[in-house]
C-alpha atoms as a PDB file:
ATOM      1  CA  UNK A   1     -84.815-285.086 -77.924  1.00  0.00           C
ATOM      2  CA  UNK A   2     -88.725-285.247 -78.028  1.00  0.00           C
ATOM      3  CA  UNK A   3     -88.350-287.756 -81.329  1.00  0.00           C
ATOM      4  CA  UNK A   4     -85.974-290.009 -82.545  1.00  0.00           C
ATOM      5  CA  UNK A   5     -84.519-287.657 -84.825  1.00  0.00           C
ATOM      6  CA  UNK A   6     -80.991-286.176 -85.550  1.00  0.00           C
ATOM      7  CA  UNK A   7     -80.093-283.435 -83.219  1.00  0.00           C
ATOM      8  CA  UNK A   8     -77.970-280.803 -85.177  1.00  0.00           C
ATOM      9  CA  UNK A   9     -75.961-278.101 -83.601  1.00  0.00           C
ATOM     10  CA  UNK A  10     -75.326-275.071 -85.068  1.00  0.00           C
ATOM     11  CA  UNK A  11     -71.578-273.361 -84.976  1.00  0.00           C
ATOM     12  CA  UNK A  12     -71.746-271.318 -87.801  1.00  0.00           C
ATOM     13  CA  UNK A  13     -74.213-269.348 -90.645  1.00  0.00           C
ATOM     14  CA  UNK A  14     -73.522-268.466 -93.854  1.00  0.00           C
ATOM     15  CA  UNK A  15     -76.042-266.920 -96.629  1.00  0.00           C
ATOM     16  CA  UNK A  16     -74.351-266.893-100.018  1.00  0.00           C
ATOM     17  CA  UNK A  17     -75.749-266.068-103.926  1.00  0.00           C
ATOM     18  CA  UNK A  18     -77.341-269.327-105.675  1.00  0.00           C
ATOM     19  CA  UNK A  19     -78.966-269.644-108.831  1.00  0.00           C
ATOM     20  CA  UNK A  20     -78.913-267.308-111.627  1.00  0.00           C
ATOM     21  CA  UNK A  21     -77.391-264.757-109.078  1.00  0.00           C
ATOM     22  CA  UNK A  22     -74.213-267.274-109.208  1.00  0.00           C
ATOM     23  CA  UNK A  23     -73.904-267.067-112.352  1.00  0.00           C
ATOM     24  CA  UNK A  24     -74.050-263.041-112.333  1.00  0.00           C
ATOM     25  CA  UNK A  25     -71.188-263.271-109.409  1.00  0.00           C
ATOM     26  CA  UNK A  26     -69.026-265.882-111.609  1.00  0.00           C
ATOM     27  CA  UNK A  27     -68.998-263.591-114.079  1.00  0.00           C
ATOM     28  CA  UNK A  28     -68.533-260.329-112.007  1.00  0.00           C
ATOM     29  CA  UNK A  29     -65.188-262.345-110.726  1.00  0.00           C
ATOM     30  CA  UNK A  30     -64.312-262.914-114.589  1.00  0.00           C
ATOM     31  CA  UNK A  31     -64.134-259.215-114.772  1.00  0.00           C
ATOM     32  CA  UNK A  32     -67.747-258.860-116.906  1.00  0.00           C
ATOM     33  CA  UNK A  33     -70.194-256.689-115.868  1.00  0.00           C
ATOM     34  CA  UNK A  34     -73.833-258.721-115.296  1.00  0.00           C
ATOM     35  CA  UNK A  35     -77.130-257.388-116.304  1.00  0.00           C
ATOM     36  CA  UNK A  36     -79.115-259.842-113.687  1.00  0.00           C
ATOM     37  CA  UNK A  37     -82.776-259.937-114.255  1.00  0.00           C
ATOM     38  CA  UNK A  38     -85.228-262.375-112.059  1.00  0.00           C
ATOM     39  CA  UNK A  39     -87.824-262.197-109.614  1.00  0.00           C
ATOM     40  CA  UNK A  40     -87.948-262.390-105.458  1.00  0.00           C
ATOM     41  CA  UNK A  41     -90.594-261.770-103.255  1.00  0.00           C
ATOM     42  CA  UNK A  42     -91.324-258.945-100.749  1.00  0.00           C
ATOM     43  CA  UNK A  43     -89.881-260.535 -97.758  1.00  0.00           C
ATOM     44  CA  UNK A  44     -86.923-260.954 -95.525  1.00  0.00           C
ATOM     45  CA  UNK A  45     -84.638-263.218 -98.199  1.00  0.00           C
ATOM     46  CA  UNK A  46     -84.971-260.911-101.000  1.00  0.00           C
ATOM     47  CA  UNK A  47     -83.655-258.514 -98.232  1.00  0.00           C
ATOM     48  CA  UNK A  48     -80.462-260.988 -98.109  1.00  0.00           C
ATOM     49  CA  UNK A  49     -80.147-261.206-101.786  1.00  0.00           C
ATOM     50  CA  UNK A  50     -80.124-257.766-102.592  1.00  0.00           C
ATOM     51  CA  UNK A  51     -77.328-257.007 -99.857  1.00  0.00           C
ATOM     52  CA  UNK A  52     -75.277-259.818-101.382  1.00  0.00           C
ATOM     53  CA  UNK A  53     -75.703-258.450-104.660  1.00  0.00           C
ATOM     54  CA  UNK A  54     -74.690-254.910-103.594  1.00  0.00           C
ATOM     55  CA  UNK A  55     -71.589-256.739-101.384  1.00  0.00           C
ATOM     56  CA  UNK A  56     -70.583-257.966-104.574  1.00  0.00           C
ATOM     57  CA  UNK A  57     -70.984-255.085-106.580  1.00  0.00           C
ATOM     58  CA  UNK A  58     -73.688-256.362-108.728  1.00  0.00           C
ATOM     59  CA  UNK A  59     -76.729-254.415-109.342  1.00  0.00           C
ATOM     60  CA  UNK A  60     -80.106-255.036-108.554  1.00  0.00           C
ATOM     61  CA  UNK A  61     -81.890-253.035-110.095  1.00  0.00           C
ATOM     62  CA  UNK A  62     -83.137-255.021-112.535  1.00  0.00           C
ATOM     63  CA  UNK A  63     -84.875-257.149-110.099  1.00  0.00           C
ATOM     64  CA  UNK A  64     -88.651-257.837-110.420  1.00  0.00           C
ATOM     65  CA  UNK A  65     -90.781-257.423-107.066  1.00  0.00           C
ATOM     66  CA  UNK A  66     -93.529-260.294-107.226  1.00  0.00           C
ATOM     67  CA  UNK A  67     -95.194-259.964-104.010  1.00  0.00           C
ATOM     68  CA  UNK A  68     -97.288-263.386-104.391  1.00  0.00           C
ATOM     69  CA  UNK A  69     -94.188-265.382-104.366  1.00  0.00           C
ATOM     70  CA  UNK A  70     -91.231-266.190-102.067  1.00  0.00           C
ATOM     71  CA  UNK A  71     -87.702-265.491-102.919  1.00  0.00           C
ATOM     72  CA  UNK A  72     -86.033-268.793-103.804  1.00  0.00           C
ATOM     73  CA  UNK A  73     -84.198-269.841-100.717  1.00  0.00           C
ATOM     74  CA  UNK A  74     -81.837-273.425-100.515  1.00  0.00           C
ATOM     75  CA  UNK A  75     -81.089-274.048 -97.140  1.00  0.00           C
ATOM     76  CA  UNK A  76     -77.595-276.432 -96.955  1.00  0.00           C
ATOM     77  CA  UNK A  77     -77.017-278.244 -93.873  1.00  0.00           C
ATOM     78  CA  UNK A  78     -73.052-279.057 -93.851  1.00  0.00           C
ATOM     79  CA  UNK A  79     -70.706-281.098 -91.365  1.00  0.00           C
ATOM     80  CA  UNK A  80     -66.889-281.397 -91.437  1.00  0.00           C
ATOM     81  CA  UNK A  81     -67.733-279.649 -95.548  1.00  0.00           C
ATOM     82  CA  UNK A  82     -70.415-282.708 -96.514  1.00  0.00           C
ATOM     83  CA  UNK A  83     -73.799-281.489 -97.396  1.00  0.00           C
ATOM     84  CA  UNK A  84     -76.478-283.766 -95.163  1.00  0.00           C
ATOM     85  CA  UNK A  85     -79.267-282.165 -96.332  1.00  0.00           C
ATOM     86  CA  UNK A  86     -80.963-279.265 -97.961  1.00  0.00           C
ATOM     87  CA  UNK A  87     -84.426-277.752 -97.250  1.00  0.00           C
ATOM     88  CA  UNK A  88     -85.991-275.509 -99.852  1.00  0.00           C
ATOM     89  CA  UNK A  89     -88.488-272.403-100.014  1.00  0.00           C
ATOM     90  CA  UNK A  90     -89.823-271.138-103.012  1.00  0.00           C
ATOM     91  CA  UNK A  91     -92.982-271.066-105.239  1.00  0.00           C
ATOM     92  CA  UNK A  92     -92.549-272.913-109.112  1.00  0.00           C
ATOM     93  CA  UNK A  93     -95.711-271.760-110.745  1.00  0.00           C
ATOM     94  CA  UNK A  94     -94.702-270.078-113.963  1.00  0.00           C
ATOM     95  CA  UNK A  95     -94.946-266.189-114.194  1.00  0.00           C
ATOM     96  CA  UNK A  96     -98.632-263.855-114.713  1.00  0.00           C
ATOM     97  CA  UNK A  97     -98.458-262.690-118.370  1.00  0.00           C
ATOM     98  CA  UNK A  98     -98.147-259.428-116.765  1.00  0.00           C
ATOM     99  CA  UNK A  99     -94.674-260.945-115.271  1.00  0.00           C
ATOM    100  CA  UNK A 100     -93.947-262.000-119.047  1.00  0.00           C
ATOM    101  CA  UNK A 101     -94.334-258.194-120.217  1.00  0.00           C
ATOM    102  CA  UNK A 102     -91.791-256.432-118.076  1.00  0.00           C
ATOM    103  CA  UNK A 103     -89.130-259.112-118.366  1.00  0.00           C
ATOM    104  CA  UNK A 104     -89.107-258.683-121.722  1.00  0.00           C
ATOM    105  CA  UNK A 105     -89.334-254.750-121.885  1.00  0.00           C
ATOM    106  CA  UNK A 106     -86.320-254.845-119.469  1.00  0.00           C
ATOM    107  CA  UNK A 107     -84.688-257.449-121.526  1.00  0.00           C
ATOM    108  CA  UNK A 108     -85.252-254.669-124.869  1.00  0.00           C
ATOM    109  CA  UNK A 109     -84.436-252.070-122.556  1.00  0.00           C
ATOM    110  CA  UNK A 110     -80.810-253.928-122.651  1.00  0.00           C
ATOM    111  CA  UNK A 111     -80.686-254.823-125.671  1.00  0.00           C
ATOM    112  CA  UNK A 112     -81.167-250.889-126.905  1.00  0.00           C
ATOM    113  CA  UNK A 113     -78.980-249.263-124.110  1.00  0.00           C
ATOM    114  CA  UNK A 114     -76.416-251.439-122.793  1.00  0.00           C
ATOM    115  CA  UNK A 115     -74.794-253.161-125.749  1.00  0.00           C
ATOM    116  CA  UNK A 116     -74.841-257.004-124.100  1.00  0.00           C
ATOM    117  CA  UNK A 117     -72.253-259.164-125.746  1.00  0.00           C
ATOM    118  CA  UNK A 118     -73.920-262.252-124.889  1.00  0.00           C
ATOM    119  CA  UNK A 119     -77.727-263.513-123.109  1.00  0.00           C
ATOM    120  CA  UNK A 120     -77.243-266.440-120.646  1.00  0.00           C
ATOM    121  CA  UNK A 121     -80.429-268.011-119.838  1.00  0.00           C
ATOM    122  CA  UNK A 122     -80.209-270.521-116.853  1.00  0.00           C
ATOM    123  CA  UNK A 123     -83.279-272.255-116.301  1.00  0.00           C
ATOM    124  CA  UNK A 124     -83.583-273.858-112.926  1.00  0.00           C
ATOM    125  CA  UNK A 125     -87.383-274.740-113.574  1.00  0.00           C
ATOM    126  CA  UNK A 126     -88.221-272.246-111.105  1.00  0.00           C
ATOM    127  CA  UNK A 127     -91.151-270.637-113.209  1.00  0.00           C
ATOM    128  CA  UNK A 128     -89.738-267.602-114.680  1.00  0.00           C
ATOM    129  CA  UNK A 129     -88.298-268.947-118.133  1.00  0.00           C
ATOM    130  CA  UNK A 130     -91.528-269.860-119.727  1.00  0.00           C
ATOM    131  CA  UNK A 131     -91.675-270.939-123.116  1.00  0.00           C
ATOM    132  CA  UNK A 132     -92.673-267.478-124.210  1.00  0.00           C
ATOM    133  CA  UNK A 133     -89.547-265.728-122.117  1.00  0.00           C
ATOM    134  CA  UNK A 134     -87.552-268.098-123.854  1.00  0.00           C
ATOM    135  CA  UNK A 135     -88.629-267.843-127.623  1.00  0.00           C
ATOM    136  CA  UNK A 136     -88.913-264.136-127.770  1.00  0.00           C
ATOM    137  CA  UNK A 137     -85.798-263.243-125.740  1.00  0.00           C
ATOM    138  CA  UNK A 138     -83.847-265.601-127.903  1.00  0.00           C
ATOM    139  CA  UNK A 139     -85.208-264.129-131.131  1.00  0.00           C
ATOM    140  CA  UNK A 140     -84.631-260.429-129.672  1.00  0.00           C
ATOM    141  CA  UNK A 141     -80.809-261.769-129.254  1.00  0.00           C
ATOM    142  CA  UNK A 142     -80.600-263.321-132.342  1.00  0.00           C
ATOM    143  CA  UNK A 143     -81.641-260.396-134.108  1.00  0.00           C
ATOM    144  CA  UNK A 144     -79.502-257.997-132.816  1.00  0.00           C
ATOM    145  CA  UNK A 145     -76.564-260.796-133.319  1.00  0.00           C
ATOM    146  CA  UNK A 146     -76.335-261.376-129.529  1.00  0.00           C
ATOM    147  CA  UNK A 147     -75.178-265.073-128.896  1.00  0.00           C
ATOM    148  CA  UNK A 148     -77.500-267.009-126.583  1.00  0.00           C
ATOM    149  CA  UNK A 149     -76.156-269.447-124.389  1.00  0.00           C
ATOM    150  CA  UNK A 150     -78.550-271.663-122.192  1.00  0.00           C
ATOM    151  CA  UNK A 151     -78.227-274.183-119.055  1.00  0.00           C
ATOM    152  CA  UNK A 152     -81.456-276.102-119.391  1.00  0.00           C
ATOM    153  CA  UNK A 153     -83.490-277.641-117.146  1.00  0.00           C
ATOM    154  CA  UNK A 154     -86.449-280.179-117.207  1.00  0.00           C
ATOM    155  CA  UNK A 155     -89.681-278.646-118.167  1.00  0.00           C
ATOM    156  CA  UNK A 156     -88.347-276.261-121.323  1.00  0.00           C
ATOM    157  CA  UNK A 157     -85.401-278.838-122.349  1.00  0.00           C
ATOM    158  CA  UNK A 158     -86.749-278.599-126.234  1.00  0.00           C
ATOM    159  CA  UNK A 159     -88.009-274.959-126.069  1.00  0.00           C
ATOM    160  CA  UNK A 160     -84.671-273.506-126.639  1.00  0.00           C
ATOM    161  CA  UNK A 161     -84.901-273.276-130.484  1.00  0.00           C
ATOM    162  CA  UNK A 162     -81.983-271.994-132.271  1.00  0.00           C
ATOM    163  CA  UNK A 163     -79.577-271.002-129.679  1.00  0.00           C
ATOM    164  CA  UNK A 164     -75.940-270.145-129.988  1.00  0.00           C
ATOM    165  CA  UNK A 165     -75.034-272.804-127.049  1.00  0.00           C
ATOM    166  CA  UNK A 166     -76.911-275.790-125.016  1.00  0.00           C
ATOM    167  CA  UNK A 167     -75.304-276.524-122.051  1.00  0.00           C
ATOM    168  CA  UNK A 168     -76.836-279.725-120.392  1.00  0.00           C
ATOM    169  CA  UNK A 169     -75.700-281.847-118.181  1.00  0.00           C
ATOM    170  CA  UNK A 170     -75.499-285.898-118.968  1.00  0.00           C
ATOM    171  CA  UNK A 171     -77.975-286.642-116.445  1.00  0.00           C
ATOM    172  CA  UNK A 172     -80.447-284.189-118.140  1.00  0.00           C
ATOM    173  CA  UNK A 173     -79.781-284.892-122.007  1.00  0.00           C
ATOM    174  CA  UNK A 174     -80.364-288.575-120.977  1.00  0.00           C
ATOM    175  CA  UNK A 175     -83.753-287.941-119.092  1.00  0.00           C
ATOM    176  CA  UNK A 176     -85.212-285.746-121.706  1.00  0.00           C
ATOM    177  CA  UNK A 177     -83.825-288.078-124.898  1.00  0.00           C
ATOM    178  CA  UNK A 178     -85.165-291.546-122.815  1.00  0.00           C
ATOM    179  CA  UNK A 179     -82.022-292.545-123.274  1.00  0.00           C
ATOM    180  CA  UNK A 180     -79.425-294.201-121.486  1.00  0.00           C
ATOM    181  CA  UNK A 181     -75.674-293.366-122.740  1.00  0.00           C
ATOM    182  CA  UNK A 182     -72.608-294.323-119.926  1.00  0.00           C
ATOM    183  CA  UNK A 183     -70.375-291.178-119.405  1.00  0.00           C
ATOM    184  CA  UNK A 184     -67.402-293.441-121.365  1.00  0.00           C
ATOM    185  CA  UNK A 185     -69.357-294.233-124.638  1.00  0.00           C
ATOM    186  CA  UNK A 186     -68.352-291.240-126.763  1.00  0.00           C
ATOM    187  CA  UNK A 187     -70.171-292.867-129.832  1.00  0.00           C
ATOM    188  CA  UNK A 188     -74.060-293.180-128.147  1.00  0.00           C
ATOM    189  CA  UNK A 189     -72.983-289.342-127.200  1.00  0.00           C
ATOM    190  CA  UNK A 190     -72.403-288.217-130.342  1.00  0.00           C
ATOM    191  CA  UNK A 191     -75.328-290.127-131.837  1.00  0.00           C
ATOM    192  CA  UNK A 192     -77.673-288.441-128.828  1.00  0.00           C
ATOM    193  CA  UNK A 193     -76.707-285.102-129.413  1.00  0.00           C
ATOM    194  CA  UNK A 194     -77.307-285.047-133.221  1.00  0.00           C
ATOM    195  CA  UNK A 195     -80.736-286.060-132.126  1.00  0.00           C
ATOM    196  CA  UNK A 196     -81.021-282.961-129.706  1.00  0.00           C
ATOM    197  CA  UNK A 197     -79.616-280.516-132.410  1.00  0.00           C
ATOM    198  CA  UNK A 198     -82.599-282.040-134.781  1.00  0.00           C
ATOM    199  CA  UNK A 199     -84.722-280.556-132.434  1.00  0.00           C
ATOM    200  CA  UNK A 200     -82.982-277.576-131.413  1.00  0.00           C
ATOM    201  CA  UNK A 201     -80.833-276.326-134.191  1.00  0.00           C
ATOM    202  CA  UNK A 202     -78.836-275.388-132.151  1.00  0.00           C
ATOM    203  CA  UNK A 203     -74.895-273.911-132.783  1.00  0.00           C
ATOM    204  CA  UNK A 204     -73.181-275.889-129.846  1.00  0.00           C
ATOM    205  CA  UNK A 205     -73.517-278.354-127.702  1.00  0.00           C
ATOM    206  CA  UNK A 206     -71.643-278.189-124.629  1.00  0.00           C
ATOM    207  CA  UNK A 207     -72.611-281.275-122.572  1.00  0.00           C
ATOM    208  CA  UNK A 208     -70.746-281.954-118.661  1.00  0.00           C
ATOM    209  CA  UNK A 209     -69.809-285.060-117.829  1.00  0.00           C
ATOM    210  CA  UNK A 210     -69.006-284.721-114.054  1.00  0.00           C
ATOM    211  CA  UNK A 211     -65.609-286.996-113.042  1.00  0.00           C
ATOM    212  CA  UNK A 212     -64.918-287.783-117.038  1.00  0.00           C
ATOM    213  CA  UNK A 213     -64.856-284.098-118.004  1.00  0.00           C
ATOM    214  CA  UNK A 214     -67.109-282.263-121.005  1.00  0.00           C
ATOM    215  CA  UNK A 215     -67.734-282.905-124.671  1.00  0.00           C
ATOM    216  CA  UNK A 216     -68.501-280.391-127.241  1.00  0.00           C
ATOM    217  CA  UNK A 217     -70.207-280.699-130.895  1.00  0.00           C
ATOM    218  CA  UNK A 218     -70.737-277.886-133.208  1.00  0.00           C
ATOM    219  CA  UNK A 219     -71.260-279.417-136.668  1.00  0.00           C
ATOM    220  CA  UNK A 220     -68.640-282.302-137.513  1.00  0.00           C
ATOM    221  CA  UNK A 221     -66.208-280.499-135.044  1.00  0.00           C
ATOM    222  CA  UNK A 222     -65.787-282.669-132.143  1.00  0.00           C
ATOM    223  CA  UNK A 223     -63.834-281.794-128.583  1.00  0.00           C
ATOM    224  CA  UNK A 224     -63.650-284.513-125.479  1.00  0.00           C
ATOM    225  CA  UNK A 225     -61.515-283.419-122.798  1.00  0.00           C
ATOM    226  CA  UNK A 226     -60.512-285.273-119.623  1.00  0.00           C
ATOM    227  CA  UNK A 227     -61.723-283.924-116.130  1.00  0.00           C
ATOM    228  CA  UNK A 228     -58.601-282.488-114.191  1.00  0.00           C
ATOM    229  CA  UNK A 229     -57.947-284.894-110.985  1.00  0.00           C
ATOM    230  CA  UNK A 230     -59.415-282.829-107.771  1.00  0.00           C
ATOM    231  CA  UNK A 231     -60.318-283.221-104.725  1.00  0.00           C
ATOM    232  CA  UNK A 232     -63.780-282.882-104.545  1.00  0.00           C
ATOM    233  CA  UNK A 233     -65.787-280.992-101.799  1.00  0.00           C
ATOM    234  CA  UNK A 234     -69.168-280.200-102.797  1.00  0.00           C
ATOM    235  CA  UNK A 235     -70.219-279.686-107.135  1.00  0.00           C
ATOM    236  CA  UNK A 236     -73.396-277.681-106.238  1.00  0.00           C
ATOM    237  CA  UNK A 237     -72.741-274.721-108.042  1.00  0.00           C
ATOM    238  CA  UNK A 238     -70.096-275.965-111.014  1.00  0.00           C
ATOM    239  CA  UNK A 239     -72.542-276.231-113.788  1.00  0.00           C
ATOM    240  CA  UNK A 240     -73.262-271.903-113.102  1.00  0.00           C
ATOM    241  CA  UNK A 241     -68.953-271.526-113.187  1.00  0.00           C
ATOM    242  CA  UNK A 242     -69.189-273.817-116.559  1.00  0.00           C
ATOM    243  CA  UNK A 243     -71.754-271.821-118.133  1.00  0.00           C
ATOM    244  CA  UNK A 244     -70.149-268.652-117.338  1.00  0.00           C
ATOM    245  CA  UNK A 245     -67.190-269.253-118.993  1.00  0.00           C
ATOM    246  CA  UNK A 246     -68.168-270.620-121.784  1.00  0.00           C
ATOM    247  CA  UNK A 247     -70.378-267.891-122.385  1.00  0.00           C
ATOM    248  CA  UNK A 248     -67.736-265.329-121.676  1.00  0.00           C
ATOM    249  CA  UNK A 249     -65.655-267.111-124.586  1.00  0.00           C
ATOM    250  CA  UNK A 250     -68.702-266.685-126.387  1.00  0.00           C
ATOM    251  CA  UNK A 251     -68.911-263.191-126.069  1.00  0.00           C
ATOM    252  CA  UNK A 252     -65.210-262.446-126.435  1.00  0.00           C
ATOM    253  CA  UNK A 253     -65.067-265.319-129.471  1.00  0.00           C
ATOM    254  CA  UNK A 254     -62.362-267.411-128.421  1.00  0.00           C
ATOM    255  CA  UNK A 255     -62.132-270.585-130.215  1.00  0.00           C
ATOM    256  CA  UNK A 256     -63.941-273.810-129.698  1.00  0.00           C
ATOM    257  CA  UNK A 257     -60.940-275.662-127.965  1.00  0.00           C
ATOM    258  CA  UNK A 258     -60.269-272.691-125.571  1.00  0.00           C
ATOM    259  CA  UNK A 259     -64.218-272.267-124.531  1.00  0.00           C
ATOM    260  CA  UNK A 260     -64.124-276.337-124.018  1.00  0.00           C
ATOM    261  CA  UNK A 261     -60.784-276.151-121.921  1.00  0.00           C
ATOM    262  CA  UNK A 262     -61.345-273.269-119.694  1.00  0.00           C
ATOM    263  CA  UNK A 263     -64.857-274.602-118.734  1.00  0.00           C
ATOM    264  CA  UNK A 264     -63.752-277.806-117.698  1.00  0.00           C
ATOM    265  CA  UNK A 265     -60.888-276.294-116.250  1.00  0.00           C
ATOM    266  CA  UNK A 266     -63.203-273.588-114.046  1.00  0.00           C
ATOM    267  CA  UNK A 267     -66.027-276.128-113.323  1.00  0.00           C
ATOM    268  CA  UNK A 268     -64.111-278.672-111.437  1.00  0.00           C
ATOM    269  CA  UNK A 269     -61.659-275.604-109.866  1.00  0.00           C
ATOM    270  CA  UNK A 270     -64.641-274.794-107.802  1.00  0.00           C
ATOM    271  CA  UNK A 271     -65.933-278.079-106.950  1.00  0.00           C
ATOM    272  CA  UNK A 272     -62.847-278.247-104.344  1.00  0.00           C
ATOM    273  CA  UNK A 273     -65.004-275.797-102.606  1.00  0.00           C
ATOM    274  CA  UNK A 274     -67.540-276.069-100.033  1.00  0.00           C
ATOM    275  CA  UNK A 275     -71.057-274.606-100.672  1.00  0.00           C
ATOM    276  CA  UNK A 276     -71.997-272.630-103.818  1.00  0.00           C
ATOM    277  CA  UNK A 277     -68.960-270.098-104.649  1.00  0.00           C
ATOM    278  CA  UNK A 278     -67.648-268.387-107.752  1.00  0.00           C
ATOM    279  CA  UNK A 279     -64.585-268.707-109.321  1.00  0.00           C
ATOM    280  CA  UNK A 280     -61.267-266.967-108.558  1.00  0.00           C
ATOM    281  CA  UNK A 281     -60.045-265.313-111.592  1.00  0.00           C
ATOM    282  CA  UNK A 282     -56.219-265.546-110.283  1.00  0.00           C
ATOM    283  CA  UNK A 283     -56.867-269.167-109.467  1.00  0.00           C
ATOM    284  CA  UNK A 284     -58.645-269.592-112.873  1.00  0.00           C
ATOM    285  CA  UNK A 285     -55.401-267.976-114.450  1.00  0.00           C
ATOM    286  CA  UNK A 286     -52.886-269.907-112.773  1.00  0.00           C
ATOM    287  CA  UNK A 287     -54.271-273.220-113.133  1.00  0.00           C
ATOM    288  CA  UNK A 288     -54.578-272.752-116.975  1.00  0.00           C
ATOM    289  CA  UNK A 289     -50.934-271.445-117.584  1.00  0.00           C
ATOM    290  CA  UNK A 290     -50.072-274.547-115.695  1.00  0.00           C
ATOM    291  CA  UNK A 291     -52.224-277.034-116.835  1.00  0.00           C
ATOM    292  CA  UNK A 292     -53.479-275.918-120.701  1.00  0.00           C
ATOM    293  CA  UNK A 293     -50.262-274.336-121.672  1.00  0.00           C
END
């Protein structure tokens, strides 16, 4: 090679959903229908997407065209199923007011024709979810008794007033409290997220916990379940499974213990996976009857 660099061969090329558009395919497996709205740019990858949308039989229509941006694109670089190394694309300034405006008519648009059951808003701090996205399409929701479940991210971790669900990882809850709390100390987790639902007000909390499993408050009710032993290939992509089905549940109102068990259950079912993929909905079902009956 002309530099002292790794030499990578290339045997095979896969393009697959990411993002939001994960979730929407997570929950198209579930048996849901999803109303995806986001943005991509006029270019080649928004191409891509759209195709895998329509392969999956999700519709795009809802799809904003921002021609001054480039479509998110996360390029994984895999051997023998290990990720090496990822190179990304994309543009993270937050939306034009002008963006703002037809999000949220299409998101009214929804909320008037289609009869949603529940809003998912997963924030990858890409620049679409601004704080004004966020407030009004929760309070549309709200209003029109629509749960809202959210997967946060950095920059908007406290915007997410009142929601029906927060969904953050450990990582994140102890970045954005300054705290430090070990996965194993259940007490500094309670204590942490009473501090978050201060700020929030939140219904649930729903924080993952990688290899020790998930923990869920709402009020004094308390659930801490166990990860399931697997054998893990790659987690990129378990935190979209986890919020799908515990949105679903939402949606459907299952109880507490069920939305807690089936997410924990799903989220580590496709860790075993390489690359971002959706769950299996006969996989899903088999591994519950045998391991939550």
């Amino acid at each position: 090679p002309e530099a002292p660099v790794p030499v990578l061969l290339i045997h095979e090329k896969q393009n697959r959903l990411g993002g939001a558009a994960n979730v929407a395919a997570n929950i198209k497996a579930l048996g849901a229908i999803p109303l995806l709205i986001s943005i991509t740019g006029d270019d080649t990858e928004a191409e891509i997407f759209k195709s895998l949308l329509d392969k999956e039989g999700i519709e795009s229509n809802l799809l904003i065209t921002d021609p001054s941006r480039k479509t998110t694109c996360k390029t994984r670089v895999l051997s023998n199923n290990r990720q090496m190394m990822r190179l990304d694309s994309e543009d993270l300034q937050t939306v034009s007011l002008a963006t703002e405006d037809i999000i949220l008519e299409r998101i009214k648009t929804i909320l008037e024709n289609d009869n949603p059951q529940v809003c998912i808003l997963q924030d990858y701090n890409k620049g679409m979810l601004s704080e004004r996205i966020i407030r009004e399409t929760t309070m549309l929701c709200l209003h029109k008794n629509i749960p809202v479940a959210v997967d946060p991210k950095k920059n908007n971790f406290f915007a997410y007033q009142l929601c029906t669900l927060f969904k953050p990882n450990l990582r994140e809850l102890n970045e954005n409290l300054q705290m430090e709390i070990p996965s194993g100390d259940i007490k500094k987790l309670n204590a942490a997220i009473d501090i978050l639902q201060k700020q929030l007000h939140n219904g649930i909390t729903l924080v993952t916990l990688s290899e020790h499993g998930v923990y869920l408050k709402s009020g004094e009710k308390t659930i801490q379940l166990p990860a399931h032993i697997r054998n893990v290939a790659d987690v990129s992509g378990a935190g979209d499974t986890v919020i799908s089905i515990a949105s679903l549940c939402l949606a459907i109102k299952t109880s507490l213990e069920t939305l807690a068990a089936l997410s924990n259950l799903a989220g580590g079912i496709v860790c075993e996976y390489p690359g971002v993929v959706s769950i299996d909905k006969k996989v899903l079902i088999r591994e519950a009857e045998k391991k939550l009956s």
